[in-house]
PDB file of N, CA and C in Angstrom:
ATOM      1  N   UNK A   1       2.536  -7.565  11.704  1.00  0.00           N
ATOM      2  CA  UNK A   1       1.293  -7.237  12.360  1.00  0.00           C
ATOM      3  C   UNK A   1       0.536  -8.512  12.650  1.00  0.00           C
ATOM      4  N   UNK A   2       0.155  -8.628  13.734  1.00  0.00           N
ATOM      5  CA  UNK A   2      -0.989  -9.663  13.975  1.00  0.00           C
ATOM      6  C   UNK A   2      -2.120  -9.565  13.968  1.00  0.00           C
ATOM      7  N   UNK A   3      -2.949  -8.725  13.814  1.00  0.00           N
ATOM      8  CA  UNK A   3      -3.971  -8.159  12.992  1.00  0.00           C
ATOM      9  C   UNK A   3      -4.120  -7.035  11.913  1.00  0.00           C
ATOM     10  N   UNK A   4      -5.301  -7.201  11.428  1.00  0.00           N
ATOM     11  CA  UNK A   4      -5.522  -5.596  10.435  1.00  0.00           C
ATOM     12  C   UNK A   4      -6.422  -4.756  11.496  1.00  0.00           C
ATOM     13  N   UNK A   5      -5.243  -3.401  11.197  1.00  0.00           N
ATOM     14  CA  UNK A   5      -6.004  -2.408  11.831  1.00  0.00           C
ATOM     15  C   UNK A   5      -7.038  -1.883  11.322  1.00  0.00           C
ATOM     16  N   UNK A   6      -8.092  -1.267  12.042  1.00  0.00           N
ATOM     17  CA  UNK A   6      -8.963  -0.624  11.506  1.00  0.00           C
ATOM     18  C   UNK A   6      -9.322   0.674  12.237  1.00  0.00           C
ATOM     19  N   UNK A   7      -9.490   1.723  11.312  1.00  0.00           N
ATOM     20  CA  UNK A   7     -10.110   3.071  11.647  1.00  0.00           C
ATOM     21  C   UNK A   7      -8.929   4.469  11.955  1.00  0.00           C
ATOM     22  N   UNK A   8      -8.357   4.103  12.829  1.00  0.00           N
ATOM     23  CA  UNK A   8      -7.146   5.289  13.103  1.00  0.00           C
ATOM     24  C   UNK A   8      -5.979   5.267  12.335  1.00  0.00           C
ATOM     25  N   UNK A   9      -4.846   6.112  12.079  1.00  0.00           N
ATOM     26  CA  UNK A   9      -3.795   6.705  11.564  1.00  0.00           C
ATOM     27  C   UNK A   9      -3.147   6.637  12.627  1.00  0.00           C
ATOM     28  N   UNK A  10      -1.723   6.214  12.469  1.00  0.00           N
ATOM     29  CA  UNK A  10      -1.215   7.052  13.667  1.00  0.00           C
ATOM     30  C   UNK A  10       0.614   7.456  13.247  1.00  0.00           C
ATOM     31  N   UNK A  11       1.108   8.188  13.700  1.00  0.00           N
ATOM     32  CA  UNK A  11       2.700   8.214  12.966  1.00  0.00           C
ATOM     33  C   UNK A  11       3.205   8.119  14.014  1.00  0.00           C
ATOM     34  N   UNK A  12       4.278   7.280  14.000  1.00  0.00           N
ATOM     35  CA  UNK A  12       4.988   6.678  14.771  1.00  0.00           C
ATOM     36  C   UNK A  12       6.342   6.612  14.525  1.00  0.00           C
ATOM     37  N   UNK A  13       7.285   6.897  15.521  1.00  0.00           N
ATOM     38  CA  UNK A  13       9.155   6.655  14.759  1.00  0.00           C
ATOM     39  C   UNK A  13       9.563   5.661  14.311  1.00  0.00           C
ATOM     40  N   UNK A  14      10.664   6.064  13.173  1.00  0.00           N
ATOM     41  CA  UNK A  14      10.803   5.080  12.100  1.00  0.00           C
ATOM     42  C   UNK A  14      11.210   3.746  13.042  1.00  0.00           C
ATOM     43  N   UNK A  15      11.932   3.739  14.231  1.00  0.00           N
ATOM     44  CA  UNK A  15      12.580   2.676  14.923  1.00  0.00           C
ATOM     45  C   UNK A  15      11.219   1.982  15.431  1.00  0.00           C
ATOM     46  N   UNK A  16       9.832   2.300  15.732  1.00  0.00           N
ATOM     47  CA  UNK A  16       8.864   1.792  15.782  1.00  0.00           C
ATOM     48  C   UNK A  16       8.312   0.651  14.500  1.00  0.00           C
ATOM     49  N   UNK A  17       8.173   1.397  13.577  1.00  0.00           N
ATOM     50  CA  UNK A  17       7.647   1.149  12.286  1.00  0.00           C
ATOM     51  C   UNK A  17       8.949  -0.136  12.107  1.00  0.00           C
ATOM     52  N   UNK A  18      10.102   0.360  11.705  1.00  0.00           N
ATOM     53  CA  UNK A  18      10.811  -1.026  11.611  1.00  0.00           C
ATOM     54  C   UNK A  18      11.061  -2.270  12.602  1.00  0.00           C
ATOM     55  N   UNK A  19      10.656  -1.868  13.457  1.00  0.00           N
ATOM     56  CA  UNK A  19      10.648  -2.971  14.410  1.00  0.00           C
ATOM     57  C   UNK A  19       9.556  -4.063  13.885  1.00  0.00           C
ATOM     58  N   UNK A  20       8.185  -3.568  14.054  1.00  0.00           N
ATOM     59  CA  UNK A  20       7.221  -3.809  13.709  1.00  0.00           C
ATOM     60  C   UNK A  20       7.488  -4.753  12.197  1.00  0.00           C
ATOM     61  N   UNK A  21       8.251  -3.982  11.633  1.00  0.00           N
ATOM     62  CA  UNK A  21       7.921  -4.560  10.145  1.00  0.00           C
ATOM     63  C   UNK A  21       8.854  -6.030  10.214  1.00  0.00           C
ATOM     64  N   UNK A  22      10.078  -5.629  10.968  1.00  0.00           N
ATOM     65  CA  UNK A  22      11.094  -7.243  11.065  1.00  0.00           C
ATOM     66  C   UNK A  22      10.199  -8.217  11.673  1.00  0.00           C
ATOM     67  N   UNK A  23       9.497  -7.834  12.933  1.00  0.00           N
ATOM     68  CA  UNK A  23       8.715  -8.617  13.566  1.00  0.00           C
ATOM     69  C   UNK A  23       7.135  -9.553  12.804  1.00  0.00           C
ATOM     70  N   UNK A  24       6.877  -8.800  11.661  1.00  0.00           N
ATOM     71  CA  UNK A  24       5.509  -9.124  11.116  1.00  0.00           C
ATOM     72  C   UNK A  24       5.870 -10.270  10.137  1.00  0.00           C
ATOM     73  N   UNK A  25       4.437 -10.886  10.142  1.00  0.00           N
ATOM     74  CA  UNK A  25       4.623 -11.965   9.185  1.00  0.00           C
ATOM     75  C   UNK A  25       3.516 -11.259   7.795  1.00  0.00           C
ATOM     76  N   UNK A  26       3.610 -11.069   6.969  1.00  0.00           N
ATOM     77  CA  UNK A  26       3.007 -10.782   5.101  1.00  0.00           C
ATOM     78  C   UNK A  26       1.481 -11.785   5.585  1.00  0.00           C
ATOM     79  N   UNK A  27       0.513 -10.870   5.607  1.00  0.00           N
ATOM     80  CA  UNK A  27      -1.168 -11.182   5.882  1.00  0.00           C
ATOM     81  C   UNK A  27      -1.420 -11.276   3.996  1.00  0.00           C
ATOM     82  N   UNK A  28      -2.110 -12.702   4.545  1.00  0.00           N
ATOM     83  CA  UNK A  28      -2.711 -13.167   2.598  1.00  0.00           C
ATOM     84  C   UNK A  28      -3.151 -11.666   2.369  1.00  0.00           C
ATOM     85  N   UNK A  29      -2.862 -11.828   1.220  1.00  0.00           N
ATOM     86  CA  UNK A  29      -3.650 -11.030   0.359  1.00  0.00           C
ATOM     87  C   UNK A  29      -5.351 -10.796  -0.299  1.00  0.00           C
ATOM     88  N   UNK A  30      -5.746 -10.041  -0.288  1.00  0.00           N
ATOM     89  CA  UNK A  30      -7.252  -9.848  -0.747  1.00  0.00           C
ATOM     90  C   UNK A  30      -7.463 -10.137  -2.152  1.00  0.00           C
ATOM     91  N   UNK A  31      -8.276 -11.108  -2.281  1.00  0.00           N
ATOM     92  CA  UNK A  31      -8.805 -11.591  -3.844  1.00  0.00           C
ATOM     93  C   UNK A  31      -9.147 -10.099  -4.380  1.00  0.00           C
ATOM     94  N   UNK A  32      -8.694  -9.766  -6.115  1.00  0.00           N
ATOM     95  CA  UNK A  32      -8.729  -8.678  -6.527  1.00  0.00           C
ATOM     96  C   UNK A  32      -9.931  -9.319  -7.493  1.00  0.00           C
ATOM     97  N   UNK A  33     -11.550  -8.769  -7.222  1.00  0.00           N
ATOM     98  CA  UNK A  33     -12.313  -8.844  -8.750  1.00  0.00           C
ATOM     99  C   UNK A  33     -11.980  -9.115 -10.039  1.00  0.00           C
ATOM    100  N   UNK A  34     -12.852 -10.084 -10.768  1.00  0.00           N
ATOM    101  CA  UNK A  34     -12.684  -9.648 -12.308  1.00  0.00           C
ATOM    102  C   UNK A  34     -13.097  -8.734 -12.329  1.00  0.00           C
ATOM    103  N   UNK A  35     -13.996  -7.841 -12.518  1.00  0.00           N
ATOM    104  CA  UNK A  35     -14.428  -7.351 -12.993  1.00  0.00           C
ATOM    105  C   UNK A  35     -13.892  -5.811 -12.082  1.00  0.00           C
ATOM    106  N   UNK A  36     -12.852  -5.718 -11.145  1.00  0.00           N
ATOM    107  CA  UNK A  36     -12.029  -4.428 -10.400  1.00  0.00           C
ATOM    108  C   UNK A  36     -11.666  -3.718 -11.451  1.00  0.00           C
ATOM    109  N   UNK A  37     -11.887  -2.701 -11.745  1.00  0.00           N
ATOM    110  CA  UNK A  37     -11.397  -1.787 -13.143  1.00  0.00           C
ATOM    111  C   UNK A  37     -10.020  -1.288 -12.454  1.00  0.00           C
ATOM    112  N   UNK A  38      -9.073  -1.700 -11.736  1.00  0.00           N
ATOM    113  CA  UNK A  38      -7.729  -1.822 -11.888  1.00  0.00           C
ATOM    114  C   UNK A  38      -6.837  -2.900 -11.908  1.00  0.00           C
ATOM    115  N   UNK A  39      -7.862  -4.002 -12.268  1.00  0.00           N
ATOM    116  CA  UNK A  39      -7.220  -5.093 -11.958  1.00  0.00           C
ATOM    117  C   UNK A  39      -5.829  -5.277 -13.227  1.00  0.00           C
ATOM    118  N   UNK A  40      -5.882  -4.478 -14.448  1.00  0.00           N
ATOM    119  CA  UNK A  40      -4.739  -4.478 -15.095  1.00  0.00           C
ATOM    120  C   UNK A  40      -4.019  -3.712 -14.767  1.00  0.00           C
ATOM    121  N   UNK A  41      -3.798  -3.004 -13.456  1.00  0.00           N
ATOM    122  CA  UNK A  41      -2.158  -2.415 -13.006  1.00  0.00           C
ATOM    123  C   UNK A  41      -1.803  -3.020 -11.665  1.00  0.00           C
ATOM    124  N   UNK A  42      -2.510  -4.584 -11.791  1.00  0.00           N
ATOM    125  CA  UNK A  42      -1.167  -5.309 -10.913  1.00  0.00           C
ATOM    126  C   UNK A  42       0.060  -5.507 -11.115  1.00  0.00           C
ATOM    127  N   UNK A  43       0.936  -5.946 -10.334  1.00  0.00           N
ATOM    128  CA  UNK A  43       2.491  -5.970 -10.923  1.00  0.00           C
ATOM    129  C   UNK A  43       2.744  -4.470 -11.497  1.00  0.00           C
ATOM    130  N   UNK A  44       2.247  -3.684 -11.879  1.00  0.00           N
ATOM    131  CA  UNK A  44       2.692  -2.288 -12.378  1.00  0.00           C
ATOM    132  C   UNK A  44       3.414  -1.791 -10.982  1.00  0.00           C
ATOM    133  N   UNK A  45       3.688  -0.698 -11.095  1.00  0.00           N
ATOM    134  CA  UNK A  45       4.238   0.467 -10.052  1.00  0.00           C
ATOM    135  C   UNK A  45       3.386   1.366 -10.152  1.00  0.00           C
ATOM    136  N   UNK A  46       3.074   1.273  -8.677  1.00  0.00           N
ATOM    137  CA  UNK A  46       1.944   2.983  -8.410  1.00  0.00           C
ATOM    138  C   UNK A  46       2.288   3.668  -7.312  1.00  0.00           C
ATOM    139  N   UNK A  47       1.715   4.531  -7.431  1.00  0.00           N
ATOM    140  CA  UNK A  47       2.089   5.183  -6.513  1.00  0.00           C
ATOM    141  C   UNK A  47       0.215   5.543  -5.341  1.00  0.00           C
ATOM    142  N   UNK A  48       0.630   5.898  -4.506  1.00  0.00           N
ATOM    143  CA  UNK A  48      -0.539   5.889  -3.646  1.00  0.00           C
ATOM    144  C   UNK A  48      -0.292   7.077  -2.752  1.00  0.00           C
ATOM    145  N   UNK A  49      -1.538   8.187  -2.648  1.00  0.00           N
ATOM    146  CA  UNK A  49      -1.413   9.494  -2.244  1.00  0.00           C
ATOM    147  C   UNK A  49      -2.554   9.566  -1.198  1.00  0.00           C
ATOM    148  N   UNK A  50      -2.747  10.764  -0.214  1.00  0.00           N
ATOM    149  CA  UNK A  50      -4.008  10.473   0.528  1.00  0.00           C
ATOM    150  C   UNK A  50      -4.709  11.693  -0.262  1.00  0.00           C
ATOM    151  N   UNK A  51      -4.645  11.851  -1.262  1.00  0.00           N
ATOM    152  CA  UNK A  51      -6.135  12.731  -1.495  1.00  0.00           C
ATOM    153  C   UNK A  51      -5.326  14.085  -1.862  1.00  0.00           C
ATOM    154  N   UNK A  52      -6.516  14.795  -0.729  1.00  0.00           N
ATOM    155  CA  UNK A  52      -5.775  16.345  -0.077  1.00  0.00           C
ATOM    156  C   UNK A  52      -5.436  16.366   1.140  1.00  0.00           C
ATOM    157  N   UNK A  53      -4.871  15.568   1.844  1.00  0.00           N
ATOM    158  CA  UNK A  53      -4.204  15.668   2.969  1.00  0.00           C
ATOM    159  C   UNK A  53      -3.068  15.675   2.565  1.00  0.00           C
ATOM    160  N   UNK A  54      -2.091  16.283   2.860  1.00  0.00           N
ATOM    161  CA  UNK A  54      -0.603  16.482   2.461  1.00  0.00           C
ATOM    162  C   UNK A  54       0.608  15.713   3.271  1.00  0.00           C
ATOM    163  N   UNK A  55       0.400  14.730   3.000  1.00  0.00           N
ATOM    164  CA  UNK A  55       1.110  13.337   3.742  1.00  0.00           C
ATOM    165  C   UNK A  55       1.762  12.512   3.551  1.00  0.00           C
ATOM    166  N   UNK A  56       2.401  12.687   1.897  1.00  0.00           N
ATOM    167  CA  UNK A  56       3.690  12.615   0.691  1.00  0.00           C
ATOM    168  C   UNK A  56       2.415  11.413   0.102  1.00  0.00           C
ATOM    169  N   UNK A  57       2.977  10.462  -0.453  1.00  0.00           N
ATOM    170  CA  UNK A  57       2.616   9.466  -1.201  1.00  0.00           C
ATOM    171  C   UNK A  57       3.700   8.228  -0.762  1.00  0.00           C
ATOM    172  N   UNK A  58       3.287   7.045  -1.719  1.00  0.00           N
ATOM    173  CA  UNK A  58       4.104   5.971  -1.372  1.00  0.00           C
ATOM    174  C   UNK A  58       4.342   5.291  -2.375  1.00  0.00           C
ATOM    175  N   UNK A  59       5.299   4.795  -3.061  1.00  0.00           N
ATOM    176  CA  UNK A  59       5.331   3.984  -3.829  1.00  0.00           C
ATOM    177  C   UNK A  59       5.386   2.234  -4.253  1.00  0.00           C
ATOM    178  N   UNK A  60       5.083   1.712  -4.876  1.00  0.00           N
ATOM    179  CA  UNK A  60       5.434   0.548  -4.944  1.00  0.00           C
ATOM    180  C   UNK A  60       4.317  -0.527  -6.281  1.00  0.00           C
ATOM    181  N   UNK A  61       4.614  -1.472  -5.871  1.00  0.00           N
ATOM    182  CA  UNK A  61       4.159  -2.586  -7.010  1.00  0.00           C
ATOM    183  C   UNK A  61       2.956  -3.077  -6.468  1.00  0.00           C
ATOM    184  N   UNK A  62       1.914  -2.826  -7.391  1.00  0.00           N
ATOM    185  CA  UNK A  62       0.376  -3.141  -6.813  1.00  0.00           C
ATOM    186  C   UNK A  62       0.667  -5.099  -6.829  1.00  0.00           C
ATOM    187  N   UNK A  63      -0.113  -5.661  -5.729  1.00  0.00           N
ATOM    188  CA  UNK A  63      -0.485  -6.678  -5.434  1.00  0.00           C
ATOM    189  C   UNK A  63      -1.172  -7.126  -5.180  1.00  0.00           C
ATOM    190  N   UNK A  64      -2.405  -6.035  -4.713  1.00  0.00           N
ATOM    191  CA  UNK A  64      -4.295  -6.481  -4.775  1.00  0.00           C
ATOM    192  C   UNK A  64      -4.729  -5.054  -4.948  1.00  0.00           C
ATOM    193  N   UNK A  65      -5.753  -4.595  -5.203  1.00  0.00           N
ATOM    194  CA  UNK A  65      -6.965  -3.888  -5.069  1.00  0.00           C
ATOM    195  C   UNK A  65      -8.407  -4.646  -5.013  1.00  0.00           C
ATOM    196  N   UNK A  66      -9.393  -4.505  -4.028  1.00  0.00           N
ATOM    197  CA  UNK A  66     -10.715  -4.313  -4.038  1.00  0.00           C
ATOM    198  C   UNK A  66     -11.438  -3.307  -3.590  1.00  0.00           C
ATOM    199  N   UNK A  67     -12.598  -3.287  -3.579  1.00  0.00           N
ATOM    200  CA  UNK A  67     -13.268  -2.502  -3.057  1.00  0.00           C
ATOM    201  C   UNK A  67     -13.004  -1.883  -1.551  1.00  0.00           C
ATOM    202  N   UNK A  68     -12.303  -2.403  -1.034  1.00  0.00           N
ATOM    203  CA  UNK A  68     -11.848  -1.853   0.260  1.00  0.00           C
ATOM    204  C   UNK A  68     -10.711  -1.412   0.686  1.00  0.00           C
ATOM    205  N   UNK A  69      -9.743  -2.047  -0.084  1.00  0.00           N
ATOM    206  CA  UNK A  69      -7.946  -1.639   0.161  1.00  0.00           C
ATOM    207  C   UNK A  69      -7.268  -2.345  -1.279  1.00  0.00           C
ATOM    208  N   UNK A  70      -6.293  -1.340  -0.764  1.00  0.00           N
ATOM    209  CA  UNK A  70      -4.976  -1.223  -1.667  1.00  0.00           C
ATOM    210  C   UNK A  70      -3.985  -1.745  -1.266  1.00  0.00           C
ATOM    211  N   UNK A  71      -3.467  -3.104  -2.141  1.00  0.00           N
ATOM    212  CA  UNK A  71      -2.127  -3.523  -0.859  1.00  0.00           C
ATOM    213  C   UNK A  71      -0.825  -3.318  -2.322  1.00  0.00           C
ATOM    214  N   UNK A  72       0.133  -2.746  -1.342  1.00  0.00           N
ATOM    215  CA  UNK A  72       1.437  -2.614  -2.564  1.00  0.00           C
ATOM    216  C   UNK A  72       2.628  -3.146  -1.688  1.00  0.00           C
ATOM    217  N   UNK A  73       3.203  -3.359  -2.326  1.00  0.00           N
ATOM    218  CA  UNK A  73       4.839  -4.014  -2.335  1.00  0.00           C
ATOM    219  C   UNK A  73       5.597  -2.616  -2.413  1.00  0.00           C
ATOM    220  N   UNK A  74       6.462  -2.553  -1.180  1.00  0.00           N
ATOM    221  CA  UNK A  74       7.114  -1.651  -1.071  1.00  0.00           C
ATOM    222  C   UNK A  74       9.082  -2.037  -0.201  1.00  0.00           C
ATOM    223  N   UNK A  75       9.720  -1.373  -0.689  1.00  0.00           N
ATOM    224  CA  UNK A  75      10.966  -2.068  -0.554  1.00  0.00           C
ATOM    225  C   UNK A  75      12.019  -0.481   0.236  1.00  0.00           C
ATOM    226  N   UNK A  76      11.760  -1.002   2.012  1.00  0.00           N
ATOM    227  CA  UNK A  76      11.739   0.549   2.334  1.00  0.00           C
ATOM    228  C   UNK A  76      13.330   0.533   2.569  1.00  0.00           C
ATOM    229  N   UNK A  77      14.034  -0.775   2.434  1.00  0.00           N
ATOM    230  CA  UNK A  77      15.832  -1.038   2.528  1.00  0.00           C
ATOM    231  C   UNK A  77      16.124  -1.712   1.305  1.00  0.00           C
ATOM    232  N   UNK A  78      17.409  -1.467   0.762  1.00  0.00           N
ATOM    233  CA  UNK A  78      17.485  -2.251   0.038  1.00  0.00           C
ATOM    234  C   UNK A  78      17.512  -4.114   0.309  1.00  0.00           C
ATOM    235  N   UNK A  79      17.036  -4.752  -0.796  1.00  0.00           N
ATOM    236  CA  UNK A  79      16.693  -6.537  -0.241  1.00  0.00           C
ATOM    237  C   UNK A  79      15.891  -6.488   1.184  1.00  0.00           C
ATOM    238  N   UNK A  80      15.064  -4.908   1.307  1.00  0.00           N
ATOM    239  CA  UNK A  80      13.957  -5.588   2.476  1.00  0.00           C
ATOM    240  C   UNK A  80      12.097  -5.342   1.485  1.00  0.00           C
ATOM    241  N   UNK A  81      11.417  -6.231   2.041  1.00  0.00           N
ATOM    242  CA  UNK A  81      10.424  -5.856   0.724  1.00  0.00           C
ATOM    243  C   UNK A  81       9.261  -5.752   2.041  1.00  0.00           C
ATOM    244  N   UNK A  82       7.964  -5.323   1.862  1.00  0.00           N
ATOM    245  CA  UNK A  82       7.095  -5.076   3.241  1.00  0.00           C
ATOM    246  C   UNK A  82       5.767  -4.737   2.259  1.00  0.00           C
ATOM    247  N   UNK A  83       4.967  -5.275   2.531  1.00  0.00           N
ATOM    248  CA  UNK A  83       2.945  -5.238   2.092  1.00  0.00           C
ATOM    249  C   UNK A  83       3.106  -3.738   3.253  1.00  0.00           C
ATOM    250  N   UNK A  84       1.740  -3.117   2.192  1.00  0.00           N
ATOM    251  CA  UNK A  84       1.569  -1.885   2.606  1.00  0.00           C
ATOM    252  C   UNK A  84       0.087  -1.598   2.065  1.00  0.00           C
ATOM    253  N   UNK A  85      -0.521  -1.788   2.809  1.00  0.00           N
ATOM    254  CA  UNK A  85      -1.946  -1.951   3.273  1.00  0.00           C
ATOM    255  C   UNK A  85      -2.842  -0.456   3.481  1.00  0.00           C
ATOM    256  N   UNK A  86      -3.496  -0.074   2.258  1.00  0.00           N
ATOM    257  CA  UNK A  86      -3.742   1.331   2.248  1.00  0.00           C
ATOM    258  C   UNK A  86      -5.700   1.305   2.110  1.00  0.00           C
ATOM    259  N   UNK A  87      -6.857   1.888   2.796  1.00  0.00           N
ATOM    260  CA  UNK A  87      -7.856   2.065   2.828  1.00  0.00           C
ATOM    261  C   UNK A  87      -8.071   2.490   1.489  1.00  0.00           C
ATOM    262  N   UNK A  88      -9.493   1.703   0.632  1.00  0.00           N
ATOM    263  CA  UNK A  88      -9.548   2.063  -0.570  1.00  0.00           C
ATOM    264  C   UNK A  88     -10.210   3.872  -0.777  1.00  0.00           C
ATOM    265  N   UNK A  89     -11.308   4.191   0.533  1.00  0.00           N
ATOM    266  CA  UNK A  89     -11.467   5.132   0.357  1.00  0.00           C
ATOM    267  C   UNK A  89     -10.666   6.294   1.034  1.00  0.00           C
ATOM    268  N   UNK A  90     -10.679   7.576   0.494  1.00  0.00           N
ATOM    269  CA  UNK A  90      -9.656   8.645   1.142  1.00  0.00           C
ATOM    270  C   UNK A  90      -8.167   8.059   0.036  1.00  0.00           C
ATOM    271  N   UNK A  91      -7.691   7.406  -0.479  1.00  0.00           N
ATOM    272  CA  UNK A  91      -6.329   7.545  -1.126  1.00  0.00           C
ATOM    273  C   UNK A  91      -6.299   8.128  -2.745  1.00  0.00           C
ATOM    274  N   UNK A  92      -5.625   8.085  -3.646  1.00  0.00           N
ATOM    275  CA  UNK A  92      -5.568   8.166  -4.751  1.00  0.00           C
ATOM    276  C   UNK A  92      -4.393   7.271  -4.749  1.00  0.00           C
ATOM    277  N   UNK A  93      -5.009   6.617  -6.266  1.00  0.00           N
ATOM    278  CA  UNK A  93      -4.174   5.292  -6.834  1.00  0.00           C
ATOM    279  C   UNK A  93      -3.963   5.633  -8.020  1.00  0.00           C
ATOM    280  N   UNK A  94      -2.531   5.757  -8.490  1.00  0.00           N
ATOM    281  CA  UNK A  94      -2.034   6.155  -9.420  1.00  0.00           C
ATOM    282  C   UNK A  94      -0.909   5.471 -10.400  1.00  0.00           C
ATOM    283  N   UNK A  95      -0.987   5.210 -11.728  1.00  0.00           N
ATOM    284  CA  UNK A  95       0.198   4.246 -11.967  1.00  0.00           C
ATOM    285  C   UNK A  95       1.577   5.179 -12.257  1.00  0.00           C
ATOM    286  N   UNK A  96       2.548   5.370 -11.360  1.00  0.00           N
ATOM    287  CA  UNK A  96       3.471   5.607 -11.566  1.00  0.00           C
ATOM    288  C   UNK A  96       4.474   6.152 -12.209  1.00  0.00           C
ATOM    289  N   UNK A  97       3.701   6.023 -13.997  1.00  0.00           N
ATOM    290  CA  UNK A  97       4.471   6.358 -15.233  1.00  0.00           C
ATOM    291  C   UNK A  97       3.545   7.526 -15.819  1.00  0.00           C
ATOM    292  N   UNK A  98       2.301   7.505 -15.254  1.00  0.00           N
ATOM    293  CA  UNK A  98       1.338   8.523 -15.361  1.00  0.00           C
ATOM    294  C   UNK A  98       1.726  10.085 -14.898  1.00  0.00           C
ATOM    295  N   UNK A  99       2.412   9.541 -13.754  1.00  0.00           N
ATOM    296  CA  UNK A  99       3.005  11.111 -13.034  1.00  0.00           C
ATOM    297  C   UNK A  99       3.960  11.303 -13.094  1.00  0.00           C
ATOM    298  N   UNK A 100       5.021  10.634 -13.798  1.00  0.00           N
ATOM    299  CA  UNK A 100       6.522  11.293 -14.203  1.00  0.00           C
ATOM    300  C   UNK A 100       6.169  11.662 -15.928  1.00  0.00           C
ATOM    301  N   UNK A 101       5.031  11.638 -16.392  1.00  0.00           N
ATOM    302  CA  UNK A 101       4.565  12.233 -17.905  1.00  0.00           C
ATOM    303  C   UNK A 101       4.466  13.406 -17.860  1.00  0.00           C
TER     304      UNK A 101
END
């Protein structure tokens, strides 16, 4: 991506989406707070849901949270790895080992 999007959703075919993703270069990452009360499930595995919209979830290895977004490490081939850039409000952030309990 050459910018961050803002505001719309949109679903698009997977041959879209992977194009896109070979083509993109990994946007720095967002400084995560001290004081972010998730800042101890970085590097964990979470999973990330939209709420109540019924739109599956996603998984992967947290790599920032702030107040505005959620970015995770997600590995959608095997040996391919891709940032996945989720709006902090509207999702649920979940660690992973929480919901296979």
């Amino acid at each position: 991506m050459s910018d961050l999007g803002v505001g719309e959703r949109a679903d698009v075919t997977i041959e879209l989406a992977w194009s896109q993703l070979k083509q993109s270069q990994k946007a720095p990452l967002p400084d995560t707070p001290v004081d972010e009360p998730l800042r101890d499930w970085l590097g964990q595995q979470v999973v990330v849901g939209t709420g109540s919209a019924d739109r599956g979830a996603s998984a992967g290895r947290l790599l920032a949270v702030d107040g505005e977004q959620v970015v995770i490490a997600s590995e959608p081939r095997q040996g391919v790895s891709a940032q996945v850039w989720f709006p902090r409000f509207g999702y649920a952030l979940n660690l992973a080992t929480q919901l296979s309990q």
